[in-house]
N, C-alpha and C. Protein backbone atom coordinates (compact mmCIF):
# COMPACT_ATOMS: atom_id res chain seq x y z
N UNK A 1 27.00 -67.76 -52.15
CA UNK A 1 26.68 -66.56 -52.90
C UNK A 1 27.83 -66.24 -53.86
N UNK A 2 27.45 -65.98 -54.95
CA UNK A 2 28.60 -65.79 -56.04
C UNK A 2 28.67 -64.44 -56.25
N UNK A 3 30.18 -63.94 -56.31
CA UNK A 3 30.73 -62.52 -55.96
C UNK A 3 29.89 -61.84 -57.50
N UNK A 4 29.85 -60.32 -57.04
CA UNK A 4 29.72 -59.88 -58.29
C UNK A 4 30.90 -58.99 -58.57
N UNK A 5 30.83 -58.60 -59.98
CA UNK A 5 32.32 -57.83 -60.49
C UNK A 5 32.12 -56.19 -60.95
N UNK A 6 32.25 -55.84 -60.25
CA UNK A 6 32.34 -53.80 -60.84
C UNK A 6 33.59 -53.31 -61.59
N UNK A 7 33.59 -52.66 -62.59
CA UNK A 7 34.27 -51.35 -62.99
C UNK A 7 33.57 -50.14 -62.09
N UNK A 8 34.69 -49.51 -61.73
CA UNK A 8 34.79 -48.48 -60.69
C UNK A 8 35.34 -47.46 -61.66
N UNK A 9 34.70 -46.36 -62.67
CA UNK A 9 35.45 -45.57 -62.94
C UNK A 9 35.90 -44.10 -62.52
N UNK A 10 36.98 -43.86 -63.16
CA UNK A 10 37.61 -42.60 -62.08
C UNK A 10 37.64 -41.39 -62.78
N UNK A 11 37.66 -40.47 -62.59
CA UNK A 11 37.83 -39.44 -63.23
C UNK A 11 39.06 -38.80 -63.27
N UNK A 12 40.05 -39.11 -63.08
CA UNK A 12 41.33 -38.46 -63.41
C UNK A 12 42.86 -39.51 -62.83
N UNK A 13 43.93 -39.23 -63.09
CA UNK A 13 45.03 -40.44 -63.14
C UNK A 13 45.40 -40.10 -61.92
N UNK A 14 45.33 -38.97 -60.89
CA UNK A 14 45.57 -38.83 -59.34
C UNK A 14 44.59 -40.09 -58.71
N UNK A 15 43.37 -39.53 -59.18
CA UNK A 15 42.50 -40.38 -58.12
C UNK A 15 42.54 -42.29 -58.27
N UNK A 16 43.25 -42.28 -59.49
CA UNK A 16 43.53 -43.55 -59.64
C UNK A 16 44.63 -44.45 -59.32
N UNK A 17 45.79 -43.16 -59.44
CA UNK A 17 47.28 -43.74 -58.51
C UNK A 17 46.70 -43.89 -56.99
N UNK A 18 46.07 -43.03 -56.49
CA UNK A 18 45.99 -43.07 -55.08
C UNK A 18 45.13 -44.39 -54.88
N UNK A 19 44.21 -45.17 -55.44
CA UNK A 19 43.25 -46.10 -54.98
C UNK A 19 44.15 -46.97 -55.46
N UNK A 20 45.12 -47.10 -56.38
CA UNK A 20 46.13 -48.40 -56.29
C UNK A 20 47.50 -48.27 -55.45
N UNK A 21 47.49 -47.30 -54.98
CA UNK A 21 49.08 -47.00 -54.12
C UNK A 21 48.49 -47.69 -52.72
N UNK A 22 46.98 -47.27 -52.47
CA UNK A 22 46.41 -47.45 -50.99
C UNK A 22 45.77 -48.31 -50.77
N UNK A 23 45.24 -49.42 -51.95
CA UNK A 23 44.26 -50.50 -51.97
C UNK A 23 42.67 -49.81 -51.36
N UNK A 24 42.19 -48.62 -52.29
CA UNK A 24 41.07 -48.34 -51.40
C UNK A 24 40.54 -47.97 -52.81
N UNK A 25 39.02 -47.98 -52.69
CA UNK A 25 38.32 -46.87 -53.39
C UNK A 25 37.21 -46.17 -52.84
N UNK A 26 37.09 -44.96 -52.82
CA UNK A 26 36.35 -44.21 -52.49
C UNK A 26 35.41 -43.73 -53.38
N UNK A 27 33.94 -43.13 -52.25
CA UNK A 27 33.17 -43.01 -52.97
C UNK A 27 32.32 -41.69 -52.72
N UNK A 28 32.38 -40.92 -53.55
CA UNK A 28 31.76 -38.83 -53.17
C UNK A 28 30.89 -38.95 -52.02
N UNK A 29 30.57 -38.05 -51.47
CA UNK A 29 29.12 -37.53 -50.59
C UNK A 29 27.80 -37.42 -50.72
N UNK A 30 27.59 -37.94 -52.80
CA UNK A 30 26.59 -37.75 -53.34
C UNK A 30 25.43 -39.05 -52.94
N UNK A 31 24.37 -38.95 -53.53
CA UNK A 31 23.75 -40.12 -53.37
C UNK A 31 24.14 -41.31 -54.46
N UNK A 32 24.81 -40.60 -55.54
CA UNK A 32 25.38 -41.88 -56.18
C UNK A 32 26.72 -42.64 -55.47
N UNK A 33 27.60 -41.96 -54.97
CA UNK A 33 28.76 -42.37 -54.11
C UNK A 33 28.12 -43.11 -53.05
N UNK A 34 26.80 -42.67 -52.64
CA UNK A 34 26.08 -43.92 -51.32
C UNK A 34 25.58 -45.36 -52.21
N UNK A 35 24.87 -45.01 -53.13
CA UNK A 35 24.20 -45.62 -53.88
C UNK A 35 25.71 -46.99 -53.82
N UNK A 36 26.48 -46.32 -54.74
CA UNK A 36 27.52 -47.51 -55.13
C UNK A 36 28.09 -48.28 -53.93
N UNK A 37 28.25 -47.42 -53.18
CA UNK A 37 28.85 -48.08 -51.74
C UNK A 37 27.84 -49.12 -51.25
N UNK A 38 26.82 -49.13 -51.23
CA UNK A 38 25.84 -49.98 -50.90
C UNK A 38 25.37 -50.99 -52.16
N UNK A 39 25.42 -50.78 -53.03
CA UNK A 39 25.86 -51.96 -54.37
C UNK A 39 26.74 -53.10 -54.89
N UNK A 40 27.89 -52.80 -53.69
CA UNK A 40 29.20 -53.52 -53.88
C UNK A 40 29.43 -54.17 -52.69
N UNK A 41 29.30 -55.32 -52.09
CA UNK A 41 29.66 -56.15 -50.62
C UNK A 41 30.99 -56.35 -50.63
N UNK A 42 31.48 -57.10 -49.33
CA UNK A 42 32.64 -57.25 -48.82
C UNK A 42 32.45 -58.76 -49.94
N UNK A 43 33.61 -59.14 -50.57
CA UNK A 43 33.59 -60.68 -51.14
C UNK A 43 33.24 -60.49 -52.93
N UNK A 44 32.80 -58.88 -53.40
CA UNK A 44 33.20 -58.88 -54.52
C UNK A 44 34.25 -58.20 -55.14
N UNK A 45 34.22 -58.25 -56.47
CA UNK A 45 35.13 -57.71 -57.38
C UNK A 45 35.23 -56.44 -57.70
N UNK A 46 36.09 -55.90 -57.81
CA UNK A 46 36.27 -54.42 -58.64
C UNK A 46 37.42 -54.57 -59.26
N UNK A 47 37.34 -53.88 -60.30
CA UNK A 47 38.44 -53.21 -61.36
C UNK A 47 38.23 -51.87 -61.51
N UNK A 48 39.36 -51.19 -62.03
CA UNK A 48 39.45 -49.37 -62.10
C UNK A 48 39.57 -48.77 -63.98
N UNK A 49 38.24 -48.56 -64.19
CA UNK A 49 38.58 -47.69 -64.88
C UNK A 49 39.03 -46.36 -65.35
N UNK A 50 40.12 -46.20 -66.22
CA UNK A 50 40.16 -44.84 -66.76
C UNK A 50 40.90 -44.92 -67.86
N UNK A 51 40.57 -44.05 -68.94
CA UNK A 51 41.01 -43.93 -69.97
C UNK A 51 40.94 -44.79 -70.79
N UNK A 52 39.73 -45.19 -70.85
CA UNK A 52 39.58 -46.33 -71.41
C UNK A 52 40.16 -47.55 -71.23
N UNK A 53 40.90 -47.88 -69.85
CA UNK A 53 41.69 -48.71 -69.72
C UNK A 53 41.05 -49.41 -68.66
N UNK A 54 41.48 -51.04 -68.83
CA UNK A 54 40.54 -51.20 -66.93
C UNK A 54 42.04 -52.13 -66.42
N UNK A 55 42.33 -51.27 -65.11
CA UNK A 55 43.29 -51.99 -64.60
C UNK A 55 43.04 -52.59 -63.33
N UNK A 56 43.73 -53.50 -63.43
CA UNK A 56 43.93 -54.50 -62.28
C UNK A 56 42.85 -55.42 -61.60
N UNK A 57 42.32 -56.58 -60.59
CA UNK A 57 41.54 -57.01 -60.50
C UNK A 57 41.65 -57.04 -58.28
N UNK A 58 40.35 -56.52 -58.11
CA UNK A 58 40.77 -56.39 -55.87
C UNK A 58 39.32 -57.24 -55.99
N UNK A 59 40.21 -57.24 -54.67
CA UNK A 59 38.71 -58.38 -53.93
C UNK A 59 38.00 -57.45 -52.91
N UNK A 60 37.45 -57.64 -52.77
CA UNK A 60 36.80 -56.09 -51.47
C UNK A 60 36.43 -56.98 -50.06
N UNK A 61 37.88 -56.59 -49.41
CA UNK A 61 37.77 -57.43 -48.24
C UNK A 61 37.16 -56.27 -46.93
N UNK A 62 36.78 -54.90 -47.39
CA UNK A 62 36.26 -54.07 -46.07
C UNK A 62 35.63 -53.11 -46.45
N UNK A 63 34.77 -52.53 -45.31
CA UNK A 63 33.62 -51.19 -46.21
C UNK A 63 33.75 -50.47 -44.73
N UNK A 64 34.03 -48.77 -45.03
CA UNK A 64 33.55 -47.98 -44.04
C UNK A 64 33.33 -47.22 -44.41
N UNK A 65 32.31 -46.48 -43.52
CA UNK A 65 31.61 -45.22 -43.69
C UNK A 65 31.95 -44.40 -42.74
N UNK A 66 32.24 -43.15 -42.75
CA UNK A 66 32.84 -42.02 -41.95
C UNK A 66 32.23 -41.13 -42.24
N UNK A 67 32.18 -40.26 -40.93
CA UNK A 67 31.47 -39.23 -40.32
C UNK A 67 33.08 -38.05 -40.47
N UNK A 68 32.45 -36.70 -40.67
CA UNK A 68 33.74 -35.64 -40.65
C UNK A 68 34.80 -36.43 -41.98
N UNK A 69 34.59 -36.46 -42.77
CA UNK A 69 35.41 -36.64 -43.83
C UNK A 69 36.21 -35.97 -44.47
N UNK A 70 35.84 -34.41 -44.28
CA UNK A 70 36.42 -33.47 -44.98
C UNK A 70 38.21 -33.37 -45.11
N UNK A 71 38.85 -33.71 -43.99
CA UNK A 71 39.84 -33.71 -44.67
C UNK A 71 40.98 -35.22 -44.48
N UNK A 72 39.77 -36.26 -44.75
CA UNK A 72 40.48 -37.74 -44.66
C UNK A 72 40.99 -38.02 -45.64
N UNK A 73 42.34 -38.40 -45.75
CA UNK A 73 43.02 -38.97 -46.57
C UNK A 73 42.67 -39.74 -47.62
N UNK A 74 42.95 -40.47 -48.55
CA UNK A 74 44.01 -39.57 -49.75
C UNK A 74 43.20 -38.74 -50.62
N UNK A 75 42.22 -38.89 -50.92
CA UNK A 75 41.33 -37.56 -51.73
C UNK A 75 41.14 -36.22 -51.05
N UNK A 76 41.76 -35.56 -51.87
CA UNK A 76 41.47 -33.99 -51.62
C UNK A 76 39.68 -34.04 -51.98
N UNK A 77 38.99 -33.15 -51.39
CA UNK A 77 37.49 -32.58 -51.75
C UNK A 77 37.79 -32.16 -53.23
N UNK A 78 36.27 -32.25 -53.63
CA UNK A 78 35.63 -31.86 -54.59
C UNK A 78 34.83 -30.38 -54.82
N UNK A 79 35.27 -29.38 -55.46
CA UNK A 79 34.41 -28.55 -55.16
C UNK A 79 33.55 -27.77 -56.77
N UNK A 80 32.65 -28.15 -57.31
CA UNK A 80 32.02 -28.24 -58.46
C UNK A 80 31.86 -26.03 -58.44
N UNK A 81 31.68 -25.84 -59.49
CA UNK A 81 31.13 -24.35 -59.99
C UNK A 81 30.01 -23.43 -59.32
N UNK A 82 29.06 -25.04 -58.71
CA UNK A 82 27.80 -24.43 -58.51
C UNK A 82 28.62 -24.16 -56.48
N UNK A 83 29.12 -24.70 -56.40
CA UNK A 83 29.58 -24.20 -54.90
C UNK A 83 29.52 -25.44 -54.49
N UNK A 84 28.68 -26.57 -54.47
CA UNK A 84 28.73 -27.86 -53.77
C UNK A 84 30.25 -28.71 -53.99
N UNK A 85 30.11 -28.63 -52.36
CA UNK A 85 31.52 -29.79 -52.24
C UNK A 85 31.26 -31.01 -51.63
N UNK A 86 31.92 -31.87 -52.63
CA UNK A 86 31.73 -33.40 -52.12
C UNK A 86 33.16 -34.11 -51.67
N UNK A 87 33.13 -34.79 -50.64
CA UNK A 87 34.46 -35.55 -49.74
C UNK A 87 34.28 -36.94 -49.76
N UNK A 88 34.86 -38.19 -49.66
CA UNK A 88 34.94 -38.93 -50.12
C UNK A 88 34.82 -40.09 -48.74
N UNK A 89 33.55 -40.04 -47.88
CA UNK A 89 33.48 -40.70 -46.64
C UNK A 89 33.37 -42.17 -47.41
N UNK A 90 32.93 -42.74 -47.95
CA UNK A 90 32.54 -43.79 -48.32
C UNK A 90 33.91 -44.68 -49.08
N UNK A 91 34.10 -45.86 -48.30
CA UNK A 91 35.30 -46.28 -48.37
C UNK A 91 35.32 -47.96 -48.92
N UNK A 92 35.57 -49.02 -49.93
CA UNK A 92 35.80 -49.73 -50.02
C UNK A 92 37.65 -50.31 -49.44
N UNK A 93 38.18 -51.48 -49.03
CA UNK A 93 39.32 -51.86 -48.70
C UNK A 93 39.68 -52.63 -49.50
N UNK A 94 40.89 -52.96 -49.96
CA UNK A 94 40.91 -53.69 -51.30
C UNK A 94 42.11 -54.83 -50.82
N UNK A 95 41.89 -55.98 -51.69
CA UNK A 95 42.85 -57.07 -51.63
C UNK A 95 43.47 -57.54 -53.05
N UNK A 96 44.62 -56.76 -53.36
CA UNK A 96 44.93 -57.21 -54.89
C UNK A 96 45.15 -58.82 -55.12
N UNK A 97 44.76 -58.63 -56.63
CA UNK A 97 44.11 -59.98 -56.81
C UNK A 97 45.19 -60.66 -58.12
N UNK A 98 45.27 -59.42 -59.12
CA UNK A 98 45.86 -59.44 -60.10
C UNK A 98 46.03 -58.47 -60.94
N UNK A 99 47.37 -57.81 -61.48
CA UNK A 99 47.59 -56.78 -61.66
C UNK A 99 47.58 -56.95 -63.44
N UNK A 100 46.48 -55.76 -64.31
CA UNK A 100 46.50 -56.11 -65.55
C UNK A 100 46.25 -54.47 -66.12
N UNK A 101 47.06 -54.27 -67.32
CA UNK A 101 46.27 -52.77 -67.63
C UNK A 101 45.79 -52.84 -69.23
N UNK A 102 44.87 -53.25 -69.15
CA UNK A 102 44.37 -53.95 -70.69
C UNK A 102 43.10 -52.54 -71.25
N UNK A 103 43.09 -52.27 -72.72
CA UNK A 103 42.34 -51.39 -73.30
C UNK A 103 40.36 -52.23 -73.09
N UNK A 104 39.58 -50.93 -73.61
CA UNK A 104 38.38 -51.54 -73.09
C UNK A 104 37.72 -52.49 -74.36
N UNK A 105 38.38 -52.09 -75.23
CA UNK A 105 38.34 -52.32 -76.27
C UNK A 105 39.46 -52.92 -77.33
N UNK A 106 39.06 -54.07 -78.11
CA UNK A 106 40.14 -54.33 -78.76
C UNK A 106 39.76 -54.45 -80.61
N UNK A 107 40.70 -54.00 -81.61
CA UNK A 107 40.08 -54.53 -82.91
C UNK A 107 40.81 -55.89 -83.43
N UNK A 108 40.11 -56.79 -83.39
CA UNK A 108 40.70 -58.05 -84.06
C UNK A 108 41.30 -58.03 -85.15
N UNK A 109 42.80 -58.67 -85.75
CA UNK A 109 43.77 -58.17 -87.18
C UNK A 109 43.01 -58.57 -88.40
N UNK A 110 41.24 -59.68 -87.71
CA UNK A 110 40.74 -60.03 -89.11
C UNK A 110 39.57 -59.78 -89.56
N UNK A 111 38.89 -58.92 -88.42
CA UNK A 111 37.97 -58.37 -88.44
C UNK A 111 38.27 -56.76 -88.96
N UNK A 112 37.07 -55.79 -89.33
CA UNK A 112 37.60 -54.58 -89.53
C UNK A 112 36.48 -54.08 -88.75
N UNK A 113 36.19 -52.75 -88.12
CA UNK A 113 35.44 -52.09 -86.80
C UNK A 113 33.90 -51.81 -88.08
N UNK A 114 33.14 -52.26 -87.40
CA UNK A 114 31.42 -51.83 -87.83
C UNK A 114 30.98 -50.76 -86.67
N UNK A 115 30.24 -50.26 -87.73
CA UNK A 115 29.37 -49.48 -87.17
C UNK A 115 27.96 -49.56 -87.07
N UNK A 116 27.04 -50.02 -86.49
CA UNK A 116 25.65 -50.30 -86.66
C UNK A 116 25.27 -48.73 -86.23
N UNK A 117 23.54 -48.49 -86.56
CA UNK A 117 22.87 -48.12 -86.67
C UNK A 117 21.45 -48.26 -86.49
């Protein structure tokens, strides 16, 4: 079976030091945070986006799911306007692979940027 490869993106440069300080990425309480957790097996790829940047390359050597999450390490909760709070049970384990912090985008010196329509 041939691995597949994810961008994992993050929403802010905390939540992204912490998933490369800890080799983990986590995933909300939502059904998209289940959704992804169940999209990604032990034996593929991830990379981290943010800021338009995608860094580094893990192998996903472990998956857990936890019960009482609320105050498991390293993500603080989420707590949105409308009152819903989301915690971060859903856990990938990571095996660095290769460390790179490359833009998502690049403009070639001989090309000039198009815009289609």
């Amino acid at each position: 079976m041939v691995p597949d490869y994810f961008l994992v993106s993050l929403s802010n440069r905390e939540n992204l030091e912490l998933c490369m300080k800890h080799n983990l990425a986590g995933f909300t309480s939502s059904i998209n945070g289940l959704w992804t957790f169940f999209d990604i097996d032990v034996g593929d790829h991830i990379s981290f986006l943010y800021g338009a940047r995608v860094r580094n390359l893990y192998k996903v050597v472990g998956k857990a799911a936890y019960r009482n999450a609320e105050k498991l390490p390293p993500w603080p909760s989420i707590t949105f306007r409308s009152g819903k709070t989301y915690y971060f049970p859903f856990r990938l384990f990571l095996k660095p692979e290769r460390e790179f912090d490359e833009p998502m985008v690049r403009q070639n010196s001989h090309m000039s940027p198009r815009i289609c329509f």
